[in-house]
C-alpha atoms as a PDB file:
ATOM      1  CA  UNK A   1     112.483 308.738 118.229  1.00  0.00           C
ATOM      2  CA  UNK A   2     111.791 306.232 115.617  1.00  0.00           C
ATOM      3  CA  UNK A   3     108.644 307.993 113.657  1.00  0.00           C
ATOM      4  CA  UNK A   4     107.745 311.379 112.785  1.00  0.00           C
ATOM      5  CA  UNK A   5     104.891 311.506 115.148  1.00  0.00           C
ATOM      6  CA  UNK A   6     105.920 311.932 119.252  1.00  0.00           C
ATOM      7  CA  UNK A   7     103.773 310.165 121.426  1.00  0.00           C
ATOM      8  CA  UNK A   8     103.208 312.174 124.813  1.00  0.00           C
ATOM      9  CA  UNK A   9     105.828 309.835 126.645  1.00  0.00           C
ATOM     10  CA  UNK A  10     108.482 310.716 124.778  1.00  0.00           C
ATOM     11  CA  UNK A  11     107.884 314.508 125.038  1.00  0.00           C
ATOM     12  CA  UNK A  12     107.370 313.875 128.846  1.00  0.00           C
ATOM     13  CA  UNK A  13     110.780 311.598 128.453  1.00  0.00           C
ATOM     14  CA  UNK A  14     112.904 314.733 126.236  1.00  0.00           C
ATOM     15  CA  UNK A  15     111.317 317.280 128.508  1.00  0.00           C
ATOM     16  CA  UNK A  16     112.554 315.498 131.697  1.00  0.00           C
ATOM     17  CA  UNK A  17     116.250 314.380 130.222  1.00  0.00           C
ATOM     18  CA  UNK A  18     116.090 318.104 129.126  1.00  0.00           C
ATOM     19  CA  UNK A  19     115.834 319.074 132.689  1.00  0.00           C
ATOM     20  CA  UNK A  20     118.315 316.600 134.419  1.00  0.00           C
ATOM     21  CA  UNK A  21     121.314 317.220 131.838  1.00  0.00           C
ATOM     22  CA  UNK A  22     120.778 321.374 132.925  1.00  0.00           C
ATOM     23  CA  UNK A  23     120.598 320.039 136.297  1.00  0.00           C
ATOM     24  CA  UNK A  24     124.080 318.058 135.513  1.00  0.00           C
ATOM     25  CA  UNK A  25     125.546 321.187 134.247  1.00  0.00           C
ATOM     26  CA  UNK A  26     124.586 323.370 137.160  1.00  0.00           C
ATOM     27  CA  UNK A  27     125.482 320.696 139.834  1.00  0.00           C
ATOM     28  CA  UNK A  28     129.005 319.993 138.173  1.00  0.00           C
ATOM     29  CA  UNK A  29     129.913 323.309 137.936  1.00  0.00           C
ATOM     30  CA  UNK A  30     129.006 324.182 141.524  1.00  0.00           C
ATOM     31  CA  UNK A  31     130.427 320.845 142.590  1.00  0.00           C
ATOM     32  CA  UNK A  32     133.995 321.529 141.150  1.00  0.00           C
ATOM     33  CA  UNK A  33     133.609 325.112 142.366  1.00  0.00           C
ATOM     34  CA  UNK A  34     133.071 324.188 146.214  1.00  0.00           C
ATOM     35  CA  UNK A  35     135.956 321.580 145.990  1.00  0.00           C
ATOM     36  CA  UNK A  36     138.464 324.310 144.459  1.00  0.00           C
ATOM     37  CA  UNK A  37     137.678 327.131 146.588  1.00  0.00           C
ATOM     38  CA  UNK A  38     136.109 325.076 150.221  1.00  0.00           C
ATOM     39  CA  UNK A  39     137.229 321.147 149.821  1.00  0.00           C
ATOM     40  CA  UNK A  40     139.314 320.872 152.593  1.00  0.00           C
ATOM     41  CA  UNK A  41     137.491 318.582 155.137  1.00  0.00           C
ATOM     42  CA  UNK A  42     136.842 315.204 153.912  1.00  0.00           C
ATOM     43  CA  UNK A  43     133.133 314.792 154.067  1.00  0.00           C
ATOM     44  CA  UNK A  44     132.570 317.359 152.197  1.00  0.00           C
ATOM     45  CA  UNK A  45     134.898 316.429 149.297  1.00  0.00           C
ATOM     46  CA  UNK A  46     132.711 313.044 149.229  1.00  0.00           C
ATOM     47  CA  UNK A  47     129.379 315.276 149.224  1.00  0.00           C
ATOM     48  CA  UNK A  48     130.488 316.879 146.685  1.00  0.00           C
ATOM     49  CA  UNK A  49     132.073 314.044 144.527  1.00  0.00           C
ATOM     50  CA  UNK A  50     128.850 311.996 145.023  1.00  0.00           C
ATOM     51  CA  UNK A  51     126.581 314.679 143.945  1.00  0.00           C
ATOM     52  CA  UNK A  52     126.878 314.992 140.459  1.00  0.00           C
ATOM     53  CA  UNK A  53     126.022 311.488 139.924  1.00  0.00           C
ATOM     54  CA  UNK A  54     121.925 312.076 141.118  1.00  0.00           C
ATOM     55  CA  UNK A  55     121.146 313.919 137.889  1.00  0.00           C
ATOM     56  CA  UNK A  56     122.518 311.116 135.787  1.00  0.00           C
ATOM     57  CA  UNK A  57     121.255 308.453 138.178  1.00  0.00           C
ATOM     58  CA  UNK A  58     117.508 310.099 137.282  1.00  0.00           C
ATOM     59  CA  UNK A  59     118.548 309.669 133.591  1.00  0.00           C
ATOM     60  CA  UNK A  60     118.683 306.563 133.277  1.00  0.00           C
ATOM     61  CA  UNK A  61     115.326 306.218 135.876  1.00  0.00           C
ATOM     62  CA  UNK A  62     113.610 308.107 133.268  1.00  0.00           C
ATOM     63  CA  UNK A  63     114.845 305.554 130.574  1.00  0.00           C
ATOM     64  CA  UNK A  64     112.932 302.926 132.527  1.00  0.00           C
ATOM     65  CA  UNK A  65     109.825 305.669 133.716  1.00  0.00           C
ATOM     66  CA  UNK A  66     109.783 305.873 129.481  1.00  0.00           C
ATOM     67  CA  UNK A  67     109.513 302.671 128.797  1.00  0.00           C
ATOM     68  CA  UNK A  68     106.703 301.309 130.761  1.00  0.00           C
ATOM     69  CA  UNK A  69     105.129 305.059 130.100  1.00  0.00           C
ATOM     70  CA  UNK A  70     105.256 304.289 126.056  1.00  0.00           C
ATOM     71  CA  UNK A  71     102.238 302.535 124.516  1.00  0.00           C
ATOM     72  CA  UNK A  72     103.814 302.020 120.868  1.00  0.00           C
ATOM     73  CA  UNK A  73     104.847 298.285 121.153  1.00  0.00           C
ATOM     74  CA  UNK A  74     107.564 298.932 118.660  1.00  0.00           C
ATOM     75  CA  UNK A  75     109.198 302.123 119.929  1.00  0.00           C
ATOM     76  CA  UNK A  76     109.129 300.345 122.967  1.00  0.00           C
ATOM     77  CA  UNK A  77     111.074 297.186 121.545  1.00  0.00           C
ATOM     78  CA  UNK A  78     113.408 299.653 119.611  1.00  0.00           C
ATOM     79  CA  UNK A  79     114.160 301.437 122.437  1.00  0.00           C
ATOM     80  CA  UNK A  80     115.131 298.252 124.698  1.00  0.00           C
ATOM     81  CA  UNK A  81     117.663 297.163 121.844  1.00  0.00           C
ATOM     82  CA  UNK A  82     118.827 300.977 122.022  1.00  0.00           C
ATOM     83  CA  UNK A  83     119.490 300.531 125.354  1.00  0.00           C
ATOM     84  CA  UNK A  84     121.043 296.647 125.593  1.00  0.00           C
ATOM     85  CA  UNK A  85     123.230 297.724 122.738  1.00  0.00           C
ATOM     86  CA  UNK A  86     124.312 300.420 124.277  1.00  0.00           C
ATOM     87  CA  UNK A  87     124.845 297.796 127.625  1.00  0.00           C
ATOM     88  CA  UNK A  88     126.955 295.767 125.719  1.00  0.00           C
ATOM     89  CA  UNK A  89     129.004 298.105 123.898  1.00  0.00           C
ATOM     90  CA  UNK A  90     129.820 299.361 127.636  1.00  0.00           C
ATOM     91  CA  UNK A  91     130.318 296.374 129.032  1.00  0.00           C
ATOM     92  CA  UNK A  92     133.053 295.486 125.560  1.00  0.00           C
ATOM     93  CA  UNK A  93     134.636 298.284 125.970  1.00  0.00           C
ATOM     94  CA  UNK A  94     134.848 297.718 130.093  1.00  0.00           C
ATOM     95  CA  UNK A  95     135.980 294.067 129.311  1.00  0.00           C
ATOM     96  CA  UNK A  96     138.844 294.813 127.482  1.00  0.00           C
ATOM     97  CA  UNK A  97     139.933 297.945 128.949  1.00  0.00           C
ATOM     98  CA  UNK A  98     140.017 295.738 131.931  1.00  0.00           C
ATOM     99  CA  UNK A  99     142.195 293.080 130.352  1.00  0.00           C
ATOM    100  CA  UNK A 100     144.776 295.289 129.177  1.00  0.00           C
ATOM    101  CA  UNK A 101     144.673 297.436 132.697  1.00  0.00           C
ATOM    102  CA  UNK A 102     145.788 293.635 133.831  1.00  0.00           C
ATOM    103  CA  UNK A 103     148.296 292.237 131.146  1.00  0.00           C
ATOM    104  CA  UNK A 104     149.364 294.875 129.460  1.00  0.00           C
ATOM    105  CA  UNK A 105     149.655 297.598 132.142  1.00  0.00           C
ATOM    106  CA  UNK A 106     147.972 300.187 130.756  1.00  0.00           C
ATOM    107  CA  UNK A 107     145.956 302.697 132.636  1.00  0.00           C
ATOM    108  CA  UNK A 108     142.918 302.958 133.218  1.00  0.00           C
ATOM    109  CA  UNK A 109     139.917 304.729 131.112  1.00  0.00           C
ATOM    110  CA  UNK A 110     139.476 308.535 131.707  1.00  0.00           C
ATOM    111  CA  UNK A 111     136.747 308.960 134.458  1.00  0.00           C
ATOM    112  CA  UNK A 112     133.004 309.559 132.885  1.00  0.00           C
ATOM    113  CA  UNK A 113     133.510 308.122 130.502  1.00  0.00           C
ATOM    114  CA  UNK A 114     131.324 305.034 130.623  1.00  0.00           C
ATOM    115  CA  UNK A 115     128.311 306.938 130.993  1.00  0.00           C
ATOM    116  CA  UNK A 116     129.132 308.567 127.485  1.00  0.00           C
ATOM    117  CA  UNK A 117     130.453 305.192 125.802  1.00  0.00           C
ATOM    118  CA  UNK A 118     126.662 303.955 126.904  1.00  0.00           C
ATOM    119  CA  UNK A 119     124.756 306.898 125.297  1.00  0.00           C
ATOM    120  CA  UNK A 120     127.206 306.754 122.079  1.00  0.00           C
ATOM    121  CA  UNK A 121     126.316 303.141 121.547  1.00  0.00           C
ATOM    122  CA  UNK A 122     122.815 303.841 122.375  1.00  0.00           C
ATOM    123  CA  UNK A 123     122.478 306.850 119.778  1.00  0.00           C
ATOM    124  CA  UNK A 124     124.431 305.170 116.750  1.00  0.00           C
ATOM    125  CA  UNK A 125     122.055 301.875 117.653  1.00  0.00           C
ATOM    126  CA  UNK A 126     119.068 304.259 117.620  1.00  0.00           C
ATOM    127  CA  UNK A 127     120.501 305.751 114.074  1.00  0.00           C
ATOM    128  CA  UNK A 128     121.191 302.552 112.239  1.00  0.00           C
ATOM    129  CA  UNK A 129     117.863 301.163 113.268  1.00  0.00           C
ATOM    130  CA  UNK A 130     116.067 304.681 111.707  1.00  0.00           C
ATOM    131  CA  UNK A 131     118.384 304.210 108.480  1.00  0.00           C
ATOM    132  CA  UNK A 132     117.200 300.411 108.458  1.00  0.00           C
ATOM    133  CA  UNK A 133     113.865 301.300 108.853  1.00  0.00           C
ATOM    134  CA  UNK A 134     113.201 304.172 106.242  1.00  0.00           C
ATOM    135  CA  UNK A 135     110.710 303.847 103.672  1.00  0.00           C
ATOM    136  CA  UNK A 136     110.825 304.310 100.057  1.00  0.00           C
ATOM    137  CA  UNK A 137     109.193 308.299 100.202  1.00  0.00           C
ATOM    138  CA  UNK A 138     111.683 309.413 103.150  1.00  0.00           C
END
């Protein structure tokens, strides 16, 4: 992530996130497909609507799996700001969308979309701190 070499963790971790985000796909699609064409009784709309959640869920397991897994002190540290950046951008974001939901009466964020404002603040934290941390020959 933050040198050229890849330590075996984070193949292990990009292998496994690899795996979950087809599983996302494949559970989403057959999740929206079951509701469409055989959602009527209730339980199984909330099977259904719960679902999709277990691949991310195992996402961000892995992010935690990753970090104890890496031995590289500083990928490791990186990687926790990475992730608390990308906390705190969420929880902005949240914080203020929640404010204006209350005073302002506007509506609420699009659903899914927290998940994705957490990786987007994790990735540009994880690109500023390779473009901080660039030597002279790169």
């Amino acid at each position: 992530m933050f040198c050229k070499t890849t330590s075996a963790a984070q193949k292990s971790y990009r292998r496994d996130i690899g795996r979950f985000l087809v599983a996302y796909a494949v559970v989403l699609l057959c999740s929206s497909w079951f509701v469409k064409h055989d959602g009527g009784e209730r339980f199984y709309l909330y099977f259904w609507s719960v679902i999709p959640s277990i691949p991310v869920l195992a996402m961000v397991v892995r992010m935690g799996r990753y970090l104890r897994e890496e031995k590289d002190e500083y990928v490791r540290l990186m990687t926790m700001q990475a992730i608390l950046m990308g906390t705190g951008i969420l929880v902005a974001v949240m914080l203020v969308s929640d404010f204006l939901r209350a005073f302002a009466n506007t509506g609420a964020l699009p659903p899914f979309v927290g998940f994705m404002i957490f990786c987007a603040g994790m990735a540009g934290t994880q690109l500023v701190q390779r473009l901080r941390n660039r030597t002279s020959d790169e």
